[in-house]
PDB file of N, CA and C in Angstrom:
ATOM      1  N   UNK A   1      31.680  12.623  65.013  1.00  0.00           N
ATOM      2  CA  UNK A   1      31.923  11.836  63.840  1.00  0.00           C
ATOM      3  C   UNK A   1      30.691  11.918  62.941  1.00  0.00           C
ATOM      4  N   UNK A   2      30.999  11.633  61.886  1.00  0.00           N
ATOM      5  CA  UNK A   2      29.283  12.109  60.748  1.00  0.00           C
ATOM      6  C   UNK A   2      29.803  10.723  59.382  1.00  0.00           C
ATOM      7  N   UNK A   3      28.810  10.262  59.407  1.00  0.00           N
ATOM      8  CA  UNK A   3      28.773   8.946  58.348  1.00  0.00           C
ATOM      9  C   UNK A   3      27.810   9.567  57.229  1.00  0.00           C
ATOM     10  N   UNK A   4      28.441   9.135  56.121  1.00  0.00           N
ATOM     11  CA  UNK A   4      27.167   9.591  54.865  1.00  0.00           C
ATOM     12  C   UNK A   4      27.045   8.001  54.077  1.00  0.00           C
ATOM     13  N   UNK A   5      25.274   8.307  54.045  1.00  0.00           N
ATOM     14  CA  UNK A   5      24.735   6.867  54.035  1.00  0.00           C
ATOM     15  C   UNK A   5      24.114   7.109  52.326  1.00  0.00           C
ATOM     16  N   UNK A   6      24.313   5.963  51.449  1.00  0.00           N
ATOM     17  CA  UNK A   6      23.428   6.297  50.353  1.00  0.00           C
ATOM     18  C   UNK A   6      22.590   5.311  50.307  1.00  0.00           C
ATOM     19  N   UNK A   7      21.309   5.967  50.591  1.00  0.00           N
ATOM     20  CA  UNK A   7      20.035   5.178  50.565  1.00  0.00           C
ATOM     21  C   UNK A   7      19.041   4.756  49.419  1.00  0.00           C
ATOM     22  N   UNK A   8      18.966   3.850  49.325  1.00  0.00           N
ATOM     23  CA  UNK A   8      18.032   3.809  47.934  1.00  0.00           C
ATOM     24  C   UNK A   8      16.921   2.754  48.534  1.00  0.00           C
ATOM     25  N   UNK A   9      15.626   3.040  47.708  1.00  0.00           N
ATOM     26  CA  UNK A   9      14.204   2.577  47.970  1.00  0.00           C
ATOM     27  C   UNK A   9      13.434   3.775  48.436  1.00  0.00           C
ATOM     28  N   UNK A  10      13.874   4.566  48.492  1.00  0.00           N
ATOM     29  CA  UNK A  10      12.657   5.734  49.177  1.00  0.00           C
ATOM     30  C   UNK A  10      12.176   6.507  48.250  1.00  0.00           C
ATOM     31  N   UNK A  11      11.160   6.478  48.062  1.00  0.00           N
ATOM     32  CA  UNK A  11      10.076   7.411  46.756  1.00  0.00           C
ATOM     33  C   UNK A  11       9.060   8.404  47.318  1.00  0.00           C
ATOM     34  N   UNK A  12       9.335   9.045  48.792  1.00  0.00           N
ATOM     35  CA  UNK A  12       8.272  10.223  49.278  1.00  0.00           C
ATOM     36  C   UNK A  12       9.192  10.499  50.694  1.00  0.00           C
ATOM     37  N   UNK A  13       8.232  11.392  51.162  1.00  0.00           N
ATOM     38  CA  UNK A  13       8.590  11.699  52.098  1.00  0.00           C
ATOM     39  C   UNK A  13       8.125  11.002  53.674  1.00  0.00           C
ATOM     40  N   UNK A  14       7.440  10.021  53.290  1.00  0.00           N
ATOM     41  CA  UNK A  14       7.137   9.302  54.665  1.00  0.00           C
ATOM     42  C   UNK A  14       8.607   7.894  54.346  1.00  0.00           C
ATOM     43  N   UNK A  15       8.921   8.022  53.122  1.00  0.00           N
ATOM     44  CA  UNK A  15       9.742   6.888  53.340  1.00  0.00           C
ATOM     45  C   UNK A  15      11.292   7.784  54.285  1.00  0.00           C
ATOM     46  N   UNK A  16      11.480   9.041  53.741  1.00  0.00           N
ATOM     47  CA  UNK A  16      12.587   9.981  54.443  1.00  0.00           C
ATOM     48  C   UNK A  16      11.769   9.464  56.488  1.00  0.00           C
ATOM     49  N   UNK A  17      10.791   9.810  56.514  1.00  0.00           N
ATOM     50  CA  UNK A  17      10.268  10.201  57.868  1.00  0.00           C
ATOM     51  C   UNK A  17      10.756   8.404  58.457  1.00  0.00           C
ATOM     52  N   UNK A  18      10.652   7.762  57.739  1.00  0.00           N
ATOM     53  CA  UNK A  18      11.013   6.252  58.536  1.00  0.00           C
ATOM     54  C   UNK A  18      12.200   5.882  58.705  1.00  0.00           C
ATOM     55  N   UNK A  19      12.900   6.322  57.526  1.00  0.00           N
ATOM     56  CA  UNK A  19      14.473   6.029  57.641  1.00  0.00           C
ATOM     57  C   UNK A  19      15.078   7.085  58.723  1.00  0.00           C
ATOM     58  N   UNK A  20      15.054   8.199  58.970  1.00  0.00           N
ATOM     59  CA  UNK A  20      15.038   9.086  60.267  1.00  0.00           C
ATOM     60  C   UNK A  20      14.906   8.815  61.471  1.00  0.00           C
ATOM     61  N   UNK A  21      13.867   8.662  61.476  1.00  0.00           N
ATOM     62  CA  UNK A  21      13.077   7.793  62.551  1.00  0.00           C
ATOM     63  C   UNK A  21      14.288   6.500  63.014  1.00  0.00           C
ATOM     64  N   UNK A  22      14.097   5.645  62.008  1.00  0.00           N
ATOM     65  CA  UNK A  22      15.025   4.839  62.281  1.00  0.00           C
ATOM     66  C   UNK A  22      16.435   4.814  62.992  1.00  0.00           C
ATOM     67  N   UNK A  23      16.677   5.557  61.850  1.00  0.00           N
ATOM     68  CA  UNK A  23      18.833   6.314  62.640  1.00  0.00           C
ATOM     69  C   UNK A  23      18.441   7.236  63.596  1.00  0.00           C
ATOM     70  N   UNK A  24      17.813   8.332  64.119  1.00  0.00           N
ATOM     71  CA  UNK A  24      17.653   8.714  65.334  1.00  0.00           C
ATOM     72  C   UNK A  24      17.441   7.783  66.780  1.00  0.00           C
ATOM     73  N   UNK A  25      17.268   6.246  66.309  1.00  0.00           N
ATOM     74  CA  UNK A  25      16.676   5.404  67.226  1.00  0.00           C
ATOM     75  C   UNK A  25      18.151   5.047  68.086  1.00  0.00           C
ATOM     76  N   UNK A  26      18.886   4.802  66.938  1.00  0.00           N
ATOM     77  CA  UNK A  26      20.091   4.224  67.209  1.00  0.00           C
ATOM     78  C   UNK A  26      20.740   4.924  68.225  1.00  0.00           C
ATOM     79  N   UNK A  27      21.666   4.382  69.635  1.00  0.00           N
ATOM     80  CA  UNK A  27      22.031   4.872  70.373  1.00  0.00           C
ATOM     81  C   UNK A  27      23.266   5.681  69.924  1.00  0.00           C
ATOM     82  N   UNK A  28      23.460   6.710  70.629  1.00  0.00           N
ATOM     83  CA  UNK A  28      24.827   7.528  69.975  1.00  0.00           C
ATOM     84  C   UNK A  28      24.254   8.508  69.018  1.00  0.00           C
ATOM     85  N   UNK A  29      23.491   8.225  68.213  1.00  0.00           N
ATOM     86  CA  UNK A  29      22.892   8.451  66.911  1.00  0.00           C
ATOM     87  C   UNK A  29      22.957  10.443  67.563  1.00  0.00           C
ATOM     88  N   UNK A  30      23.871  11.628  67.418  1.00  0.00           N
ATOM     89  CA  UNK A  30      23.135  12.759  67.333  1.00  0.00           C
ATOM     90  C   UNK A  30      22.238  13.869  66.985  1.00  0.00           C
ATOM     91  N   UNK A  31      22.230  13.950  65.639  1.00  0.00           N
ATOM     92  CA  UNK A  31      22.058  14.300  64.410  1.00  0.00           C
ATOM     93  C   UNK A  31      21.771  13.147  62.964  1.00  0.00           C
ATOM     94  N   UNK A  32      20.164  13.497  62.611  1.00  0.00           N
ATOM     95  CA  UNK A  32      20.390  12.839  61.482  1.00  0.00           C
ATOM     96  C   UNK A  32      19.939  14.027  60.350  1.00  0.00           C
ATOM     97  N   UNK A  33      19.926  13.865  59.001  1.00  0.00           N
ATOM     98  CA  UNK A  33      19.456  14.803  57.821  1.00  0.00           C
ATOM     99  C   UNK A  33      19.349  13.922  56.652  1.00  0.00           C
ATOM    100  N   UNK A  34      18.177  13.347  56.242  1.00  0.00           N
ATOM    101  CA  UNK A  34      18.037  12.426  55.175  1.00  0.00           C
ATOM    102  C   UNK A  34      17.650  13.083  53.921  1.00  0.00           C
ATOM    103  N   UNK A  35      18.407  13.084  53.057  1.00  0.00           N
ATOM    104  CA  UNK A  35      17.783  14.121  51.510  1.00  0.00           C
ATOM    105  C   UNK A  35      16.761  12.587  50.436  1.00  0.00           C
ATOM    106  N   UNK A  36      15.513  12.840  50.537  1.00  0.00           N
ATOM    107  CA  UNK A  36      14.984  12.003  49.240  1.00  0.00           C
ATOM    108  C   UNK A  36      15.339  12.538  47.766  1.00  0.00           C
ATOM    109  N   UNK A  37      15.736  13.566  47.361  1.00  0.00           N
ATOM    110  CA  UNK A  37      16.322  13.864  46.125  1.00  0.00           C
ATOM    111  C   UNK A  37      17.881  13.541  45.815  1.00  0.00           C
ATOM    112  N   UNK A  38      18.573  13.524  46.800  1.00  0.00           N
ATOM    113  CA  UNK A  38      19.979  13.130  46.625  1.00  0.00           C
ATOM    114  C   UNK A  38      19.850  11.507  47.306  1.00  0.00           C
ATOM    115  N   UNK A  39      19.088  10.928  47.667  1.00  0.00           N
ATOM    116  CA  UNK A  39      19.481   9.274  48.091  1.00  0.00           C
ATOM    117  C   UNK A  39      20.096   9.014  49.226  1.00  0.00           C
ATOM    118  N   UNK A  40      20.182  10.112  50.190  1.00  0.00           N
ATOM    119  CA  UNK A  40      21.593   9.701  50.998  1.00  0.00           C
ATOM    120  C   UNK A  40      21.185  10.055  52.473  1.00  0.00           C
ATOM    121  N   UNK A  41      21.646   9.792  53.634  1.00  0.00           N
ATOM    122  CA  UNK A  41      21.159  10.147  54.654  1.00  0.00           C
ATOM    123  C   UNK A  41      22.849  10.668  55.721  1.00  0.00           C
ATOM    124  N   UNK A  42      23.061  11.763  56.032  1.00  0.00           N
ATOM    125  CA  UNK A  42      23.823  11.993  56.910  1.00  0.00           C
ATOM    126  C   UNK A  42      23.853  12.165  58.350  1.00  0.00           C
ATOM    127  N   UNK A  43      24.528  11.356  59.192  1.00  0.00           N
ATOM    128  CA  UNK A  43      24.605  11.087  60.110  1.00  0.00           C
ATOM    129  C   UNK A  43      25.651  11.337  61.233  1.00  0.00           C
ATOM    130  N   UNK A  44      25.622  12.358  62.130  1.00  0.00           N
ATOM    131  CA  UNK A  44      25.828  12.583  63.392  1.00  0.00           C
ATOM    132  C   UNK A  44      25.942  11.428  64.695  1.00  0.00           C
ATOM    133  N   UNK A  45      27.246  11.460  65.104  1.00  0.00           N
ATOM    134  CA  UNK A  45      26.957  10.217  66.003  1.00  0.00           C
ATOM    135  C   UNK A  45      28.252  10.301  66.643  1.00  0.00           C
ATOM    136  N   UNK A  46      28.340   9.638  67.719  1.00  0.00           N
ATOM    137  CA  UNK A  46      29.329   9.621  68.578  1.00  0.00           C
ATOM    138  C   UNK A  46      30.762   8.362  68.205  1.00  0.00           C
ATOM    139  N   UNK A  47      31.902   8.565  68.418  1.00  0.00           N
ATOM    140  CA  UNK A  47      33.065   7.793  67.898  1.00  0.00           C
ATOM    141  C   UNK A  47      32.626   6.294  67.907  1.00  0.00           C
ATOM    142  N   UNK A  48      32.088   6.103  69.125  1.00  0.00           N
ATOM    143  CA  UNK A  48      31.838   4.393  69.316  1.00  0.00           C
ATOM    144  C   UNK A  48      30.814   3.918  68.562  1.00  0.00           C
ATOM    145  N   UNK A  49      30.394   4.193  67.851  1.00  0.00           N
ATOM    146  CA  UNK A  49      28.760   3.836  67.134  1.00  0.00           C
ATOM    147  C   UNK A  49      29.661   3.800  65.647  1.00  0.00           C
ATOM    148  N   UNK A  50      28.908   2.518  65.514  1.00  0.00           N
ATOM    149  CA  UNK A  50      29.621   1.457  64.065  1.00  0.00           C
ATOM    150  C   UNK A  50      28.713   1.720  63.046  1.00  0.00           C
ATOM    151  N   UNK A  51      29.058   2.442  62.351  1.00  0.00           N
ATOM    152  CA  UNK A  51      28.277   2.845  60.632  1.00  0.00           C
ATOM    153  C   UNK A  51      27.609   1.369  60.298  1.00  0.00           C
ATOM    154  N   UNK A  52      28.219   0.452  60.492  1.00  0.00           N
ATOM    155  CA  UNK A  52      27.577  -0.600  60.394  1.00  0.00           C
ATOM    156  C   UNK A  52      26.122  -0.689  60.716  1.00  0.00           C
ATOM    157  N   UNK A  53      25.953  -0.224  62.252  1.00  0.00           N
ATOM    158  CA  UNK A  53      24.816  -0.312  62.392  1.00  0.00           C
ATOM    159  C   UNK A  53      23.742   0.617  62.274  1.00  0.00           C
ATOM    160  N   UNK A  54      23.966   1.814  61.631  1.00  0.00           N
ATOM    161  CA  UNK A  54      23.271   2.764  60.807  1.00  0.00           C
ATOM    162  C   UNK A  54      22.802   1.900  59.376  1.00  0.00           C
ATOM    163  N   UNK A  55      23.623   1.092  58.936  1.00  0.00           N
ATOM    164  CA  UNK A  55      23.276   0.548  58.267  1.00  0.00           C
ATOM    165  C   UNK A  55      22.270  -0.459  58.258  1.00  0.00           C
ATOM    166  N   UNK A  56      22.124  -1.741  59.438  1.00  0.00           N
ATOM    167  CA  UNK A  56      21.032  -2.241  59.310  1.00  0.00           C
ATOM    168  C   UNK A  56      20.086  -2.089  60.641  1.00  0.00           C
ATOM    169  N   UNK A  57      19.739  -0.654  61.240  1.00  0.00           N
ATOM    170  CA  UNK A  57      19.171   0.217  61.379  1.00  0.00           C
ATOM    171  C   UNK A  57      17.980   0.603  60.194  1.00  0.00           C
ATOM    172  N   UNK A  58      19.063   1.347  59.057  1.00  0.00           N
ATOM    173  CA  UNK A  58      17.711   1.543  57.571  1.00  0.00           C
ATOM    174  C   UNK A  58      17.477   0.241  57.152  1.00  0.00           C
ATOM    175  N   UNK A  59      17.920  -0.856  57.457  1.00  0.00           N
ATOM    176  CA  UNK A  59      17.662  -2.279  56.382  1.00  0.00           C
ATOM    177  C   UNK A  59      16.466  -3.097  56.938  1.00  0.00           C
ATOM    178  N   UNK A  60      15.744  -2.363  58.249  1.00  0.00           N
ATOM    179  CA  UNK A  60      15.145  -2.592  59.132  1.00  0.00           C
ATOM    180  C   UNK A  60      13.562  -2.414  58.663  1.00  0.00           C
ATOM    181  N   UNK A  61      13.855  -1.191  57.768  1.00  0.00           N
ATOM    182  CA  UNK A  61      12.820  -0.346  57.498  1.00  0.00           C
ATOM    183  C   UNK A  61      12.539  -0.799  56.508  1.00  0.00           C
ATOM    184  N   UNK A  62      13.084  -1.720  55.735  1.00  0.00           N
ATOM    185  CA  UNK A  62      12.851  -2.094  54.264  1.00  0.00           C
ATOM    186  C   UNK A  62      13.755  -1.551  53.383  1.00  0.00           C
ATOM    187  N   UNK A  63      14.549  -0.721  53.647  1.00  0.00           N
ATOM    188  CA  UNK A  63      15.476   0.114  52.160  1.00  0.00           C
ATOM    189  C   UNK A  63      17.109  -0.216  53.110  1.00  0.00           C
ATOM    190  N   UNK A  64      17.521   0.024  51.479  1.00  0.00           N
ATOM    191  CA  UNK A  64      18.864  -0.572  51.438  1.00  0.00           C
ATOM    192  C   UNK A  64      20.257   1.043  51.673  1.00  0.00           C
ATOM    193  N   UNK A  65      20.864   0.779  52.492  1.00  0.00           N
ATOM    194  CA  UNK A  65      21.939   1.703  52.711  1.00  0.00           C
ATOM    195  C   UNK A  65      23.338   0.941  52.621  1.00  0.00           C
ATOM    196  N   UNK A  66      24.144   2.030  52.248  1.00  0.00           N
ATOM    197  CA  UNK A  66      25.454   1.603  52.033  1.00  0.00           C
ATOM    198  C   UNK A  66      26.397   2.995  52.263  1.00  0.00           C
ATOM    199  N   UNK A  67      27.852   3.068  53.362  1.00  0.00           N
ATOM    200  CA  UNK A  67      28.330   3.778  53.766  1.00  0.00           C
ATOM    201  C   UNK A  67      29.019   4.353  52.230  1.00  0.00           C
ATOM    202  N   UNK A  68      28.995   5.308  52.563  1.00  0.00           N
ATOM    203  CA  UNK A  68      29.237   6.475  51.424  1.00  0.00           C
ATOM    204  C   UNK A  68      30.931   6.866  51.837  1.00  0.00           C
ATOM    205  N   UNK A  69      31.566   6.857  53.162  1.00  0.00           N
ATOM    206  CA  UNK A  69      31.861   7.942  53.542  1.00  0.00           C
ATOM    207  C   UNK A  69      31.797   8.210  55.236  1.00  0.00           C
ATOM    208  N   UNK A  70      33.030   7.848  55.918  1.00  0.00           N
ATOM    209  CA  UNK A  70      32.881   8.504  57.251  1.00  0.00           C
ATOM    210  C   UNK A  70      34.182   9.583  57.767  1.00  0.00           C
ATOM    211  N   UNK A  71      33.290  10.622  58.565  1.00  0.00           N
ATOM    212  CA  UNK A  71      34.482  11.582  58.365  1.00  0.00           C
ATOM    213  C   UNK A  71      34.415  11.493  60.250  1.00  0.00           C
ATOM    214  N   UNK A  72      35.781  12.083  61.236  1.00  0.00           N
ATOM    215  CA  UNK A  72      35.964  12.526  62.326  1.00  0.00           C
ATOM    216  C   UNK A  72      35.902  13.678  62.551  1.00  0.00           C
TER     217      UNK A  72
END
């Protein structure tokens, strides 16, 4: 399953390296790929793992996400 997250607050690349960091933490979590020029972070993850909590996963970190988009 792959969730697309649109992230906003991140202005470099250590803010990409935290939000990563972050959703890789998450259990299930397989695959992450966070773009700082497009806003958005895509996510790899197993059926049982709730976009929800990809979501306050990044809200953790200080920046704000919102599901874009989940595909099977």
């Amino acid at each position: 399953m792959k969730t697309v997250l649109k992230v906003t607050g991140m202005s470099c690349t250590h803010c990409v390296q935290s939000v990563t960091k972050a959703l890789q933490n998450v259990a299930g979590v397989r695959s992450v790929s966070v773009s700082l020029e497009q806003g958005r972070a895509e996510v790899e993850h197993s059926e049982d793992l709730s976009p929800q909590s990809l979501v306050s996963a990044v809200a953790k970190t200080g920046y704000t996400a919102d599901v874009q988009r989940t595909l099977s």
